[in-house]
C-alpha atoms as a PDB file:
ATOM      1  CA  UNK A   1       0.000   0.000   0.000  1.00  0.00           C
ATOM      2  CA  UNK A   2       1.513   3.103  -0.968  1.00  0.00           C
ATOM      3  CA  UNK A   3       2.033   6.452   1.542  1.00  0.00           C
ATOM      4  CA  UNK A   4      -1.127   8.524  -0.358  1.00  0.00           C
ATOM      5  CA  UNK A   5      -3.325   5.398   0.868  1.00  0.00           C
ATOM      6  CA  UNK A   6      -2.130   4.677   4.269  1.00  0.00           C
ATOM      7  CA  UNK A   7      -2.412   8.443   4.644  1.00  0.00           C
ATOM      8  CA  UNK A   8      -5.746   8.584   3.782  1.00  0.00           C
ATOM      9  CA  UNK A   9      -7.085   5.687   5.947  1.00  0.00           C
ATOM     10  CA  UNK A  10      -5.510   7.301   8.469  1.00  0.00           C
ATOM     11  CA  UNK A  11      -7.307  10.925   7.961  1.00  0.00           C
ATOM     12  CA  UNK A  12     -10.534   8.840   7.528  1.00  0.00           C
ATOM     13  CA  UNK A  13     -13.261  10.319  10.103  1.00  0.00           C
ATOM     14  CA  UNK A  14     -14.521   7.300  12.033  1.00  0.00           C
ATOM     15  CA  UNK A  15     -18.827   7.581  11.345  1.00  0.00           C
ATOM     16  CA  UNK A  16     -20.580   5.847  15.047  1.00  0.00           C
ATOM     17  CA  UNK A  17     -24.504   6.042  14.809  1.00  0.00           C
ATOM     18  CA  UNK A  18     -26.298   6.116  18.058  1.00  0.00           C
ATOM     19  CA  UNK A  19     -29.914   4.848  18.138  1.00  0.00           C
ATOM     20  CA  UNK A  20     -31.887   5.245  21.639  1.00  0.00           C
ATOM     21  CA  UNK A  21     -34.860   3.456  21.294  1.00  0.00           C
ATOM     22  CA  UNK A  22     -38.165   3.443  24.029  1.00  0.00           C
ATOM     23  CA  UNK A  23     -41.712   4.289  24.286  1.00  0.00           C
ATOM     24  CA  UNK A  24     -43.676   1.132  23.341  1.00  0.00           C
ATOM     25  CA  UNK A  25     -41.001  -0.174  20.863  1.00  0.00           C
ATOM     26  CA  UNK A  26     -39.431  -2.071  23.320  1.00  0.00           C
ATOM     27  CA  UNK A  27     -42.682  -3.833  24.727  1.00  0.00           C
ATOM     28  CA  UNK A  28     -44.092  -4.548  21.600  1.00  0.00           C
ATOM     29  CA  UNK A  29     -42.361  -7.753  20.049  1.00  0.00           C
ATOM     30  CA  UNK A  30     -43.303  -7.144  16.298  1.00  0.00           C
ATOM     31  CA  UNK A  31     -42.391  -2.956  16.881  1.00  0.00           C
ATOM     32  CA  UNK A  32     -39.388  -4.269  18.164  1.00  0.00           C
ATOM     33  CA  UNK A  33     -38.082  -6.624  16.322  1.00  0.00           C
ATOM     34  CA  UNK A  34     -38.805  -4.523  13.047  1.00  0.00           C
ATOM     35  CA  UNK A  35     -36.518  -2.231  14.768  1.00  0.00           C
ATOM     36  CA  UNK A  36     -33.670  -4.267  15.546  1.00  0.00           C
ATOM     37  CA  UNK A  37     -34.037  -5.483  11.932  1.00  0.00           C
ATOM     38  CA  UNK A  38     -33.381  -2.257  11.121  1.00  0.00           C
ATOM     39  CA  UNK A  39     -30.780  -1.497  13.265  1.00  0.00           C
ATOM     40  CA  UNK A  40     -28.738  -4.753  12.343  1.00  0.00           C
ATOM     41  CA  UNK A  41     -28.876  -3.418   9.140  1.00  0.00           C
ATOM     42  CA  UNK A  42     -27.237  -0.110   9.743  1.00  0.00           C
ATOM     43  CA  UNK A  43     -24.043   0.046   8.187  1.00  0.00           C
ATOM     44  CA  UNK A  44     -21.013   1.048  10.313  1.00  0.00           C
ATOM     45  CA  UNK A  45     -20.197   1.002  14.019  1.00  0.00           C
ATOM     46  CA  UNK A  46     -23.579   1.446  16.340  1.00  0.00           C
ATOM     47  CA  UNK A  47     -24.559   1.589  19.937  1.00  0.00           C
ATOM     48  CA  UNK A  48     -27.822   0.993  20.830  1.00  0.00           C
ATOM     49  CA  UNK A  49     -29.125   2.969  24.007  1.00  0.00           C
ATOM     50  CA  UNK A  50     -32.550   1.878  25.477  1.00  0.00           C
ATOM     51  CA  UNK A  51     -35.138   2.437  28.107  1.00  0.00           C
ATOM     52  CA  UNK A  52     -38.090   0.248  29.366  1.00  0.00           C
ATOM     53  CA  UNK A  53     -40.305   2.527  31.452  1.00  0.00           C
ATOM     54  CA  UNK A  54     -43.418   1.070  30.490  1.00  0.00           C
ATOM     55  CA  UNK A  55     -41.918  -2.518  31.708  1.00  0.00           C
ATOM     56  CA  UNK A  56     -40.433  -1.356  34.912  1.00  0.00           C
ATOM     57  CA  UNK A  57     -44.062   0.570  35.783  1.00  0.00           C
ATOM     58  CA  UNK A  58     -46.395  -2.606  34.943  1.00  0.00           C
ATOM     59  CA  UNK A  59     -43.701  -4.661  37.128  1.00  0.00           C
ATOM     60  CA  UNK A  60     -43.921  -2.177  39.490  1.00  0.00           C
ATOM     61  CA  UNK A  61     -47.399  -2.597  39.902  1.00  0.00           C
ATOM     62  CA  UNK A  62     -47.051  -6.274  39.996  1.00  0.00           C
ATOM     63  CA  UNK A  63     -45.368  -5.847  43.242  1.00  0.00           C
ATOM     64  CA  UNK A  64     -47.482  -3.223  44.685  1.00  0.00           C
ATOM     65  CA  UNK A  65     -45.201  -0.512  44.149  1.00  0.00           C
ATOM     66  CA  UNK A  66     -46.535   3.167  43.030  1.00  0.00           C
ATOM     67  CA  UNK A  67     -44.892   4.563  40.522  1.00  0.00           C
ATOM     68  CA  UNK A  68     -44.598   8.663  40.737  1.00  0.00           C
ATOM     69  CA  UNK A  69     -43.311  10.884  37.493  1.00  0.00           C
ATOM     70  CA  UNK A  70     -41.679  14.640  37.685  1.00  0.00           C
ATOM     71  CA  UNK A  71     -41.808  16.136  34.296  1.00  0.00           C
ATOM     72  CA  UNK A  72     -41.705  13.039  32.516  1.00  0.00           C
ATOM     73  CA  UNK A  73     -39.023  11.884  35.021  1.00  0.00           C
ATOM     74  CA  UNK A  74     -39.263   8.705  37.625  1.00  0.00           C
ATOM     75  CA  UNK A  75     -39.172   8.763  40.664  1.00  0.00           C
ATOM     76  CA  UNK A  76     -36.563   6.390  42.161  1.00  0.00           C
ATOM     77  CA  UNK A  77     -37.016   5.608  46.195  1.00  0.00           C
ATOM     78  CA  UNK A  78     -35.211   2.153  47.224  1.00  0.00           C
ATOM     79  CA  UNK A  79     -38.153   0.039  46.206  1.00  0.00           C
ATOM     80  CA  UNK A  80     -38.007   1.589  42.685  1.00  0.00           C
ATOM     81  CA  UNK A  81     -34.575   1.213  42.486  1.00  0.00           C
ATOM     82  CA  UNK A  82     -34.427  -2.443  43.007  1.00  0.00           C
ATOM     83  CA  UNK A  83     -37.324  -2.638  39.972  1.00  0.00           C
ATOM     84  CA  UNK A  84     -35.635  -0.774  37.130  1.00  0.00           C
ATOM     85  CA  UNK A  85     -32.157  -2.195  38.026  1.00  0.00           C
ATOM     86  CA  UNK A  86     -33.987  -5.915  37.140  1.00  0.00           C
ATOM     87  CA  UNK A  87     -36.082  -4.660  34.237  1.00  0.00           C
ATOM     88  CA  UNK A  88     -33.133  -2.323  32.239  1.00  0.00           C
ATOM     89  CA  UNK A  89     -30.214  -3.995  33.427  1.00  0.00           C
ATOM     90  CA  UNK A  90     -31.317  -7.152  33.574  1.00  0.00           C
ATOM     91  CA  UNK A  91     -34.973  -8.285  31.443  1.00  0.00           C
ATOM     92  CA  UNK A  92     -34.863  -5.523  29.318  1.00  0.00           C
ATOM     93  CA  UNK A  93     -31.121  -5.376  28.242  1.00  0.00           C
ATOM     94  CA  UNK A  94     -30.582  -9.029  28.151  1.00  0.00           C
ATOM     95  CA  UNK A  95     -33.481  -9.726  25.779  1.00  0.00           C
ATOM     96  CA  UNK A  96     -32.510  -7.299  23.170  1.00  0.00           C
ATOM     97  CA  UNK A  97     -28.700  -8.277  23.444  1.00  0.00           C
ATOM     98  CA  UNK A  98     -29.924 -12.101  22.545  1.00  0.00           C
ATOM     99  CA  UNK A  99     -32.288 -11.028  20.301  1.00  0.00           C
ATOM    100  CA  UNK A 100     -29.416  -8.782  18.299  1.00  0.00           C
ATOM    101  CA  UNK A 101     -27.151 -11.809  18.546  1.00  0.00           C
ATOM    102  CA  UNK A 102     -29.933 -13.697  16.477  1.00  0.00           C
ATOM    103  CA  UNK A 103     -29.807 -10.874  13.626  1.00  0.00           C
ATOM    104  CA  UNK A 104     -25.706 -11.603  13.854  1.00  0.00           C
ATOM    105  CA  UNK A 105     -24.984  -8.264  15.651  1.00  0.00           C
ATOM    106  CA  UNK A 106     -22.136  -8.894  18.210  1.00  0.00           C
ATOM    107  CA  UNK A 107     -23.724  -6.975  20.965  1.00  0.00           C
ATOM    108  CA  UNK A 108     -22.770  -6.673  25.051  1.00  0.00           C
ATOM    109  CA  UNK A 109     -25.077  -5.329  27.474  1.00  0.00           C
ATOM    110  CA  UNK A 110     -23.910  -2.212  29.442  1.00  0.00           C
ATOM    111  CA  UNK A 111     -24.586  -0.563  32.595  1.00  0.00           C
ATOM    112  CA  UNK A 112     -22.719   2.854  33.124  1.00  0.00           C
ATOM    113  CA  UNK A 113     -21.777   0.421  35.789  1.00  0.00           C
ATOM    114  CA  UNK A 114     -20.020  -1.588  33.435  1.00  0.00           C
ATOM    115  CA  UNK A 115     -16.227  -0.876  32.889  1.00  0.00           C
ATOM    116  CA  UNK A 116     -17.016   2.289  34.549  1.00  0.00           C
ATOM    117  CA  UNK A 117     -18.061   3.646  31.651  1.00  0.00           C
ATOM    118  CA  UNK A 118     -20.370   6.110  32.752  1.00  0.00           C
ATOM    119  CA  UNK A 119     -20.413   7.675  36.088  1.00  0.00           C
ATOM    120  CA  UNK A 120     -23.132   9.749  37.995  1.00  0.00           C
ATOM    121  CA  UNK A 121     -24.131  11.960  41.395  1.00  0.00           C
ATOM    122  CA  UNK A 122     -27.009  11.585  43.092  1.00  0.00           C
ATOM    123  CA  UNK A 123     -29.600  14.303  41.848  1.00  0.00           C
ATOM    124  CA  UNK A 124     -30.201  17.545  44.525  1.00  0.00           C
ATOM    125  CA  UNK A 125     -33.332  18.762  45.150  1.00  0.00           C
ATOM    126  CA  UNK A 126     -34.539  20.335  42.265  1.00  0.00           C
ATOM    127  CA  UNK A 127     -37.805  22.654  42.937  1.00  0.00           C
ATOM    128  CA  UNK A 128     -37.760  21.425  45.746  1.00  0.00           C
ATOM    129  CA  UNK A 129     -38.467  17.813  44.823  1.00  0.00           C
ATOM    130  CA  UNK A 130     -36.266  15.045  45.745  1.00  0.00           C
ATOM    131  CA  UNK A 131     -35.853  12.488  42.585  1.00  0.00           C
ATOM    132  CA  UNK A 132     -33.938   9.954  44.987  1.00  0.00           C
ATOM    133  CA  UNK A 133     -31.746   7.504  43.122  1.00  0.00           C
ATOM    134  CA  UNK A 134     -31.806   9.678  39.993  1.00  0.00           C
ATOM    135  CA  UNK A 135     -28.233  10.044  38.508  1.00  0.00           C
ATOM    136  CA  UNK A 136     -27.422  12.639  36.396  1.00  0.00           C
ATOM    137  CA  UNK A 137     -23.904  11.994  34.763  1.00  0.00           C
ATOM    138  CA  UNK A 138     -20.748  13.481  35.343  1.00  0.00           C
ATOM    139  CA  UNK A 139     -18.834  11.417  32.622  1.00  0.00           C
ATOM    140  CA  UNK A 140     -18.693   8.948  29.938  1.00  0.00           C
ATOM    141  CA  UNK A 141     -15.062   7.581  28.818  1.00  0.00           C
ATOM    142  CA  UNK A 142     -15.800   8.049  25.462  1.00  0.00           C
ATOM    143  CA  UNK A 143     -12.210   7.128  25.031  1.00  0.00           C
ATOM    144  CA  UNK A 144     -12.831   3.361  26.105  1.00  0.00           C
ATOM    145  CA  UNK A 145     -15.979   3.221  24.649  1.00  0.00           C
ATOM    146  CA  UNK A 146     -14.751   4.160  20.963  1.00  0.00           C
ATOM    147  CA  UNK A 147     -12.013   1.517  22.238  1.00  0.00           C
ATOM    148  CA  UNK A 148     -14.637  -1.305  22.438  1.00  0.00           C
ATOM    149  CA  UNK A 149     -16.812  -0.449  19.310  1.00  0.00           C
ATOM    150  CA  UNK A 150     -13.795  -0.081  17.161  1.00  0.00           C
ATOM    151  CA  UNK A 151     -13.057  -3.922  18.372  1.00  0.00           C
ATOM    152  CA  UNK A 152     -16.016  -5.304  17.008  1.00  0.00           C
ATOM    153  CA  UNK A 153     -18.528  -5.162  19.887  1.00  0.00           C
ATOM    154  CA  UNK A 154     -21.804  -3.057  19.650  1.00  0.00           C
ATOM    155  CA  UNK A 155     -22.736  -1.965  23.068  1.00  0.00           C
ATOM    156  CA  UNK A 156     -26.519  -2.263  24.210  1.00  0.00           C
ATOM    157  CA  UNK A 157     -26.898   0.388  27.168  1.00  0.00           C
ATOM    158  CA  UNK A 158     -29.250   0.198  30.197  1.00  0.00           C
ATOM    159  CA  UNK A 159     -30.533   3.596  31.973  1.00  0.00           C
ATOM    160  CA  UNK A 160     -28.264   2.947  34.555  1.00  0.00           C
ATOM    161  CA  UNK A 161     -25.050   4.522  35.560  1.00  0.00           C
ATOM    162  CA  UNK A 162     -22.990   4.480  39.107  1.00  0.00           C
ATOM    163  CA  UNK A 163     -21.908   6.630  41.665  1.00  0.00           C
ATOM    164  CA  UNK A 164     -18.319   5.674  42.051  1.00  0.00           C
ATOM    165  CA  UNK A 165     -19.200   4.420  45.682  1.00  0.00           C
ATOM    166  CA  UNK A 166     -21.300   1.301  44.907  1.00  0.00           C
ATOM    167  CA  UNK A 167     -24.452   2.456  44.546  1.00  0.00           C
ATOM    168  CA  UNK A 168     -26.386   2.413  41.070  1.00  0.00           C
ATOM    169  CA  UNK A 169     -28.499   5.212  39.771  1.00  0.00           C
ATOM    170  CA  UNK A 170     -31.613   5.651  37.573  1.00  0.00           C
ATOM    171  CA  UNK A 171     -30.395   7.637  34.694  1.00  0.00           C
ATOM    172  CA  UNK A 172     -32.682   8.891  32.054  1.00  0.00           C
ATOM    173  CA  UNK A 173     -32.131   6.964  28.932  1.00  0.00           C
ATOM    174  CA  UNK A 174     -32.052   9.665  26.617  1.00  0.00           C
ATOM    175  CA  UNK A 175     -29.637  11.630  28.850  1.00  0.00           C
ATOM    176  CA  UNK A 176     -27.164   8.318  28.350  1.00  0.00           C
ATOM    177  CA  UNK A 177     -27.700   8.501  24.614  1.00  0.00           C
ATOM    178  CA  UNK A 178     -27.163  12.172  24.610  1.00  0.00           C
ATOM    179  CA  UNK A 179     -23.958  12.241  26.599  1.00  0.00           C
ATOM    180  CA  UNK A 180     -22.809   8.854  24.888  1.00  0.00           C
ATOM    181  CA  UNK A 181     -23.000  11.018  21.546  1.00  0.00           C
ATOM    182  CA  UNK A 182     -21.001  13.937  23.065  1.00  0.00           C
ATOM    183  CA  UNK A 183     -18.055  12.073  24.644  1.00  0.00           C
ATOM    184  CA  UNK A 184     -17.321   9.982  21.505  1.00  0.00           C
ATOM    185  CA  UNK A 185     -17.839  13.396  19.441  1.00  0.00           C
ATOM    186  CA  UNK A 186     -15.117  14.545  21.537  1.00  0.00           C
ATOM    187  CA  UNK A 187     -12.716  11.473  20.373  1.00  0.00           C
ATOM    188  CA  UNK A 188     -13.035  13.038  17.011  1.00  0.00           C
ATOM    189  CA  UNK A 189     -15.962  10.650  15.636  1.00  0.00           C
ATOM    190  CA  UNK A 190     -18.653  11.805  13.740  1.00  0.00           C
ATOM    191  CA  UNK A 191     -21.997  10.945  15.441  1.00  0.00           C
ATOM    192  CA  UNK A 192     -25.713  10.665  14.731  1.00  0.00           C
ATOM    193  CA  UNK A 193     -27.684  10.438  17.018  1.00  0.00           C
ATOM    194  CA  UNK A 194     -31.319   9.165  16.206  1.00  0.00           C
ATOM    195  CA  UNK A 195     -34.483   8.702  18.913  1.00  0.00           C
ATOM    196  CA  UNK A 196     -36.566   6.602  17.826  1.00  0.00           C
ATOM    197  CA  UNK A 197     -40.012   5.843  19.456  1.00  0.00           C
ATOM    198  CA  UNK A 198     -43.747   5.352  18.040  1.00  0.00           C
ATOM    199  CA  UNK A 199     -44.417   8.638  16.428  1.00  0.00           C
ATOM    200  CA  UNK A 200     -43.205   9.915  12.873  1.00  0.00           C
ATOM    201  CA  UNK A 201     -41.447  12.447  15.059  1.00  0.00           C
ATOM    202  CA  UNK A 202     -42.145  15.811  17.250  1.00  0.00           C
ATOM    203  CA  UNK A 203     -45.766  16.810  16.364  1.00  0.00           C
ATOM    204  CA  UNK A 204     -47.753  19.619  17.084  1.00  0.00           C
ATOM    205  CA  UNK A 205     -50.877  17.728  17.255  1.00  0.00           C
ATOM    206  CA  UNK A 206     -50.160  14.238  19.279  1.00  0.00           C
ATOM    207  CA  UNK A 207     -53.353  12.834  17.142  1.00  0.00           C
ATOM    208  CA  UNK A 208     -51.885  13.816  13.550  1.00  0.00           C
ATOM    209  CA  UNK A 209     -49.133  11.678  12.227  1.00  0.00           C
ATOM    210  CA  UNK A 210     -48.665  14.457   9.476  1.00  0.00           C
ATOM    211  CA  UNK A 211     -48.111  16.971  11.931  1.00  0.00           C
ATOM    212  CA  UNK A 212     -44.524  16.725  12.055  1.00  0.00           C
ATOM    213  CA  UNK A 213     -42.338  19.418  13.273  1.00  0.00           C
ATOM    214  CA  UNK A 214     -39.541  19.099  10.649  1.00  0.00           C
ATOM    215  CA  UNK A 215     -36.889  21.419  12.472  1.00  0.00           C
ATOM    216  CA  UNK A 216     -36.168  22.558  15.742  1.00  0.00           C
ATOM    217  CA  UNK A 217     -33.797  25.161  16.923  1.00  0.00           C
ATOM    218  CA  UNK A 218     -32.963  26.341  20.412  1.00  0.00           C
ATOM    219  CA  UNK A 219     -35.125  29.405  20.581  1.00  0.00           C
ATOM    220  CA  UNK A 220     -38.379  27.440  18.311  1.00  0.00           C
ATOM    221  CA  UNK A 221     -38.106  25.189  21.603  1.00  0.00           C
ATOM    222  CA  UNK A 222     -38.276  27.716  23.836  1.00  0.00           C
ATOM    223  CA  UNK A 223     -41.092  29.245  22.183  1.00  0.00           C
ATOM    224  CA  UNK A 224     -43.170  25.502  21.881  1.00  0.00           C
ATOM    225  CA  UNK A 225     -42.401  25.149  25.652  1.00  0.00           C
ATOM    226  CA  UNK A 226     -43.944  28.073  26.644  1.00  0.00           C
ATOM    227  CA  UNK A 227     -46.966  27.359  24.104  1.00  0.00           C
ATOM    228  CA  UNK A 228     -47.427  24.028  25.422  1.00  0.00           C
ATOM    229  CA  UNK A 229     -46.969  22.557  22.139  1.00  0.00           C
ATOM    230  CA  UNK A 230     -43.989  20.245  23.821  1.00  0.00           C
ATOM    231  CA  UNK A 231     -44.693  18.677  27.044  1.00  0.00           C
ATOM    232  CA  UNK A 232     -44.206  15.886  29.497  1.00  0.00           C
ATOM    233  CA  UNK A 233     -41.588  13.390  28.355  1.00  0.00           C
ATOM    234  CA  UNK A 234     -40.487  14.729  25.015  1.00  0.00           C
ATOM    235  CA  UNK A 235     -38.920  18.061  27.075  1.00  0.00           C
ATOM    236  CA  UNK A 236     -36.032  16.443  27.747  1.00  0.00           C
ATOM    237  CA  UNK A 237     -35.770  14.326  24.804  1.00  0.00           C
ATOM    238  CA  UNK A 238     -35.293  17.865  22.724  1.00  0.00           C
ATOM    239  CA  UNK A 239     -33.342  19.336  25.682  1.00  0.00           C
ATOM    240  CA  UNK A 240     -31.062  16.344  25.307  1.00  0.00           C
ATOM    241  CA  UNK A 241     -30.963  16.764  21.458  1.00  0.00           C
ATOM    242  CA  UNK A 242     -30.011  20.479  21.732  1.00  0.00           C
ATOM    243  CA  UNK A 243     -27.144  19.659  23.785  1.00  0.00           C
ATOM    244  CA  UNK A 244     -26.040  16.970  21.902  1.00  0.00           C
ATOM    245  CA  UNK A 245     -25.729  19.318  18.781  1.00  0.00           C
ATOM    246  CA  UNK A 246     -24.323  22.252  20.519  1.00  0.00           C
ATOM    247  CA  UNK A 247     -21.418  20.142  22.156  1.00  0.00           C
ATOM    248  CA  UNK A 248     -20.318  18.604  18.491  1.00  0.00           C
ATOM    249  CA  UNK A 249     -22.423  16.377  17.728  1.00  0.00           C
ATOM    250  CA  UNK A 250     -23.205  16.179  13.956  1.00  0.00           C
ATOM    251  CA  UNK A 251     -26.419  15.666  13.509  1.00  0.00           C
ATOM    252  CA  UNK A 252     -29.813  14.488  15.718  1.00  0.00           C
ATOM    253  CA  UNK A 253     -32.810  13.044  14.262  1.00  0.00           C
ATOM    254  CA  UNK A 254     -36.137  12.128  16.381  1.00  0.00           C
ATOM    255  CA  UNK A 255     -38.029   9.847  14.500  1.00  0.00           C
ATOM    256  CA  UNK A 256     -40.778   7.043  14.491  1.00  0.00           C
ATOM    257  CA  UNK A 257     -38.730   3.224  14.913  1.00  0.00           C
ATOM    258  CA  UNK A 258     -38.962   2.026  11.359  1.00  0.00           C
ATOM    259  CA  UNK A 259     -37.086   5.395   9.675  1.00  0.00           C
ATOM    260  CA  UNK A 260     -34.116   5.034  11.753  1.00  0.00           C
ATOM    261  CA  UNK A 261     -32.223   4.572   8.194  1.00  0.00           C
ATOM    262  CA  UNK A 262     -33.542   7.069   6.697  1.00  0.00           C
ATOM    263  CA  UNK A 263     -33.389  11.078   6.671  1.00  0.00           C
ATOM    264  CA  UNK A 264     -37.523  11.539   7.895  1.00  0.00           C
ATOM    265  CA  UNK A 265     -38.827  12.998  11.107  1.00  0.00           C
ATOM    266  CA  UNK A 266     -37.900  15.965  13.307  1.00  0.00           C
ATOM    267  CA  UNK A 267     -34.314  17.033  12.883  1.00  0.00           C
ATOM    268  CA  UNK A 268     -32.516  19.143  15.554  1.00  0.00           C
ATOM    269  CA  UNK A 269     -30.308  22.307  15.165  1.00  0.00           C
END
């Protein structure tokens, strides 16, 4: 191989899609294996990020445990804690990593946990309401975790990170994909970073599928926010989005599960 070629290869841009995928997707076995179909069939390296809150609430229920939301955000007491650590870590995660192994991806289950690839603190009070296990993250080695994609593996990641001290945290599953995306942005990979869930993407009417917001921008957020146009649990799916972008990332796409390959839904700027 001659020096032009080796110096190209070399200047070549590594390309890392991230998918996040929840909602009902993941508790619906023909939603969800269309979209691991789909996401087998992505070319390149991939992580796939995941949540299961639907799962952990009916499981919850199950075992008589009431299950309390904050702007689209869990409550996590000790009994909660215990529940979402066996349903993402565990049911959730599990089942999708044999299900990609089936479709020949060569996937490994993560907690932030895991290879301490993503560390937390403990969330403060915030308005004066107290989350309790809720992490929100400090860091993500984006350095080992480029490591570990570049060696073949595609990491499947739970909603759960770690203190550092032994004690898991509930993490918000599109706050993991969003701060996956920045720290391998900041190894110098290009990312995309795609949410997928059950709708075509952000609408303005929750009833109308053709009611797709095709762009949004920092201050059209603002402005749907304080119309009420975007609520509950898609807030911080676009405030993760809008951080993503602004910290590198090159480009975020929230769409329904079965576009994930293509360029369709509600891009973010």
């Amino acid at each position: 191989m001659g020096k032009k070629n080796i110096s190209y290869l070399c200047n070549m841009k590594r390309n890392i899609t991230i998918v996040k995928v929840g909602g009902k997707i993941v508790e619906t076995p023909e939603s969800l294996n269309r979209l691991l179909q789909d996401f087998s069939a992505l070319e390149g390296e991939k992580v796939l990020v995941h949540g299961g809150g639907r799962t952990a609430t009916d499981v919850a229920a199950q075992l008589g445990i009431e299950t309390h939301m904050v702007d689209g955000r869990r409550i996590t007491d000790d009994s909660m804690l215990r529940v979402v650590t066996m349903v993402y870590g565990g049911l959730v995660n599990k089942n999708l990593v044999a299900q990609l192994q089936a479709h020949g991806v060569n996937a490994l289950g993560l907690t932030g946990a895991d290879i301490d690839v993503i560390r937390s603190h403990r969330r403060p009070l915030r308005n004066g309401v107290d989350y309790g296990f809720v992490g929100d993250v400090d860091r993500v080695d984006g350095k080992r975790l480029a490591s570990l994609i570049a060696s073949g593996i595609t990491p499947v990641m739970a909603p759960l990170t770690h203190d550092g001290e032994g004690s898991l945290l509930n993490t918000n599953a599109d706050t993991i994909a969003s701060e996956t995306a920045k720290a391998l942005a900041r190894e110098g990979i290009e990312v995309t970073l795609v949410y997928c869930f059950e709708h075509a993407g952000v609408l303005t009417d929750p009833d109308d599928e053709e009611s797709v917001i095709p762009l949004i921008t920092r201050p059209t957020f603002d402005q749907l926010k304080a119309d009420g146009t975007i609520s509950g649990g898609m807030l911080p799916k676009i405030e993760n989005s809008l951080a993503a972008v602004e910290a590198g990332v090159r480009r975020v796409i929230i769409t329904r599960a079965d576009s994930i390959g293509e360029d369709r839904g509600t891009r973010i700027e």
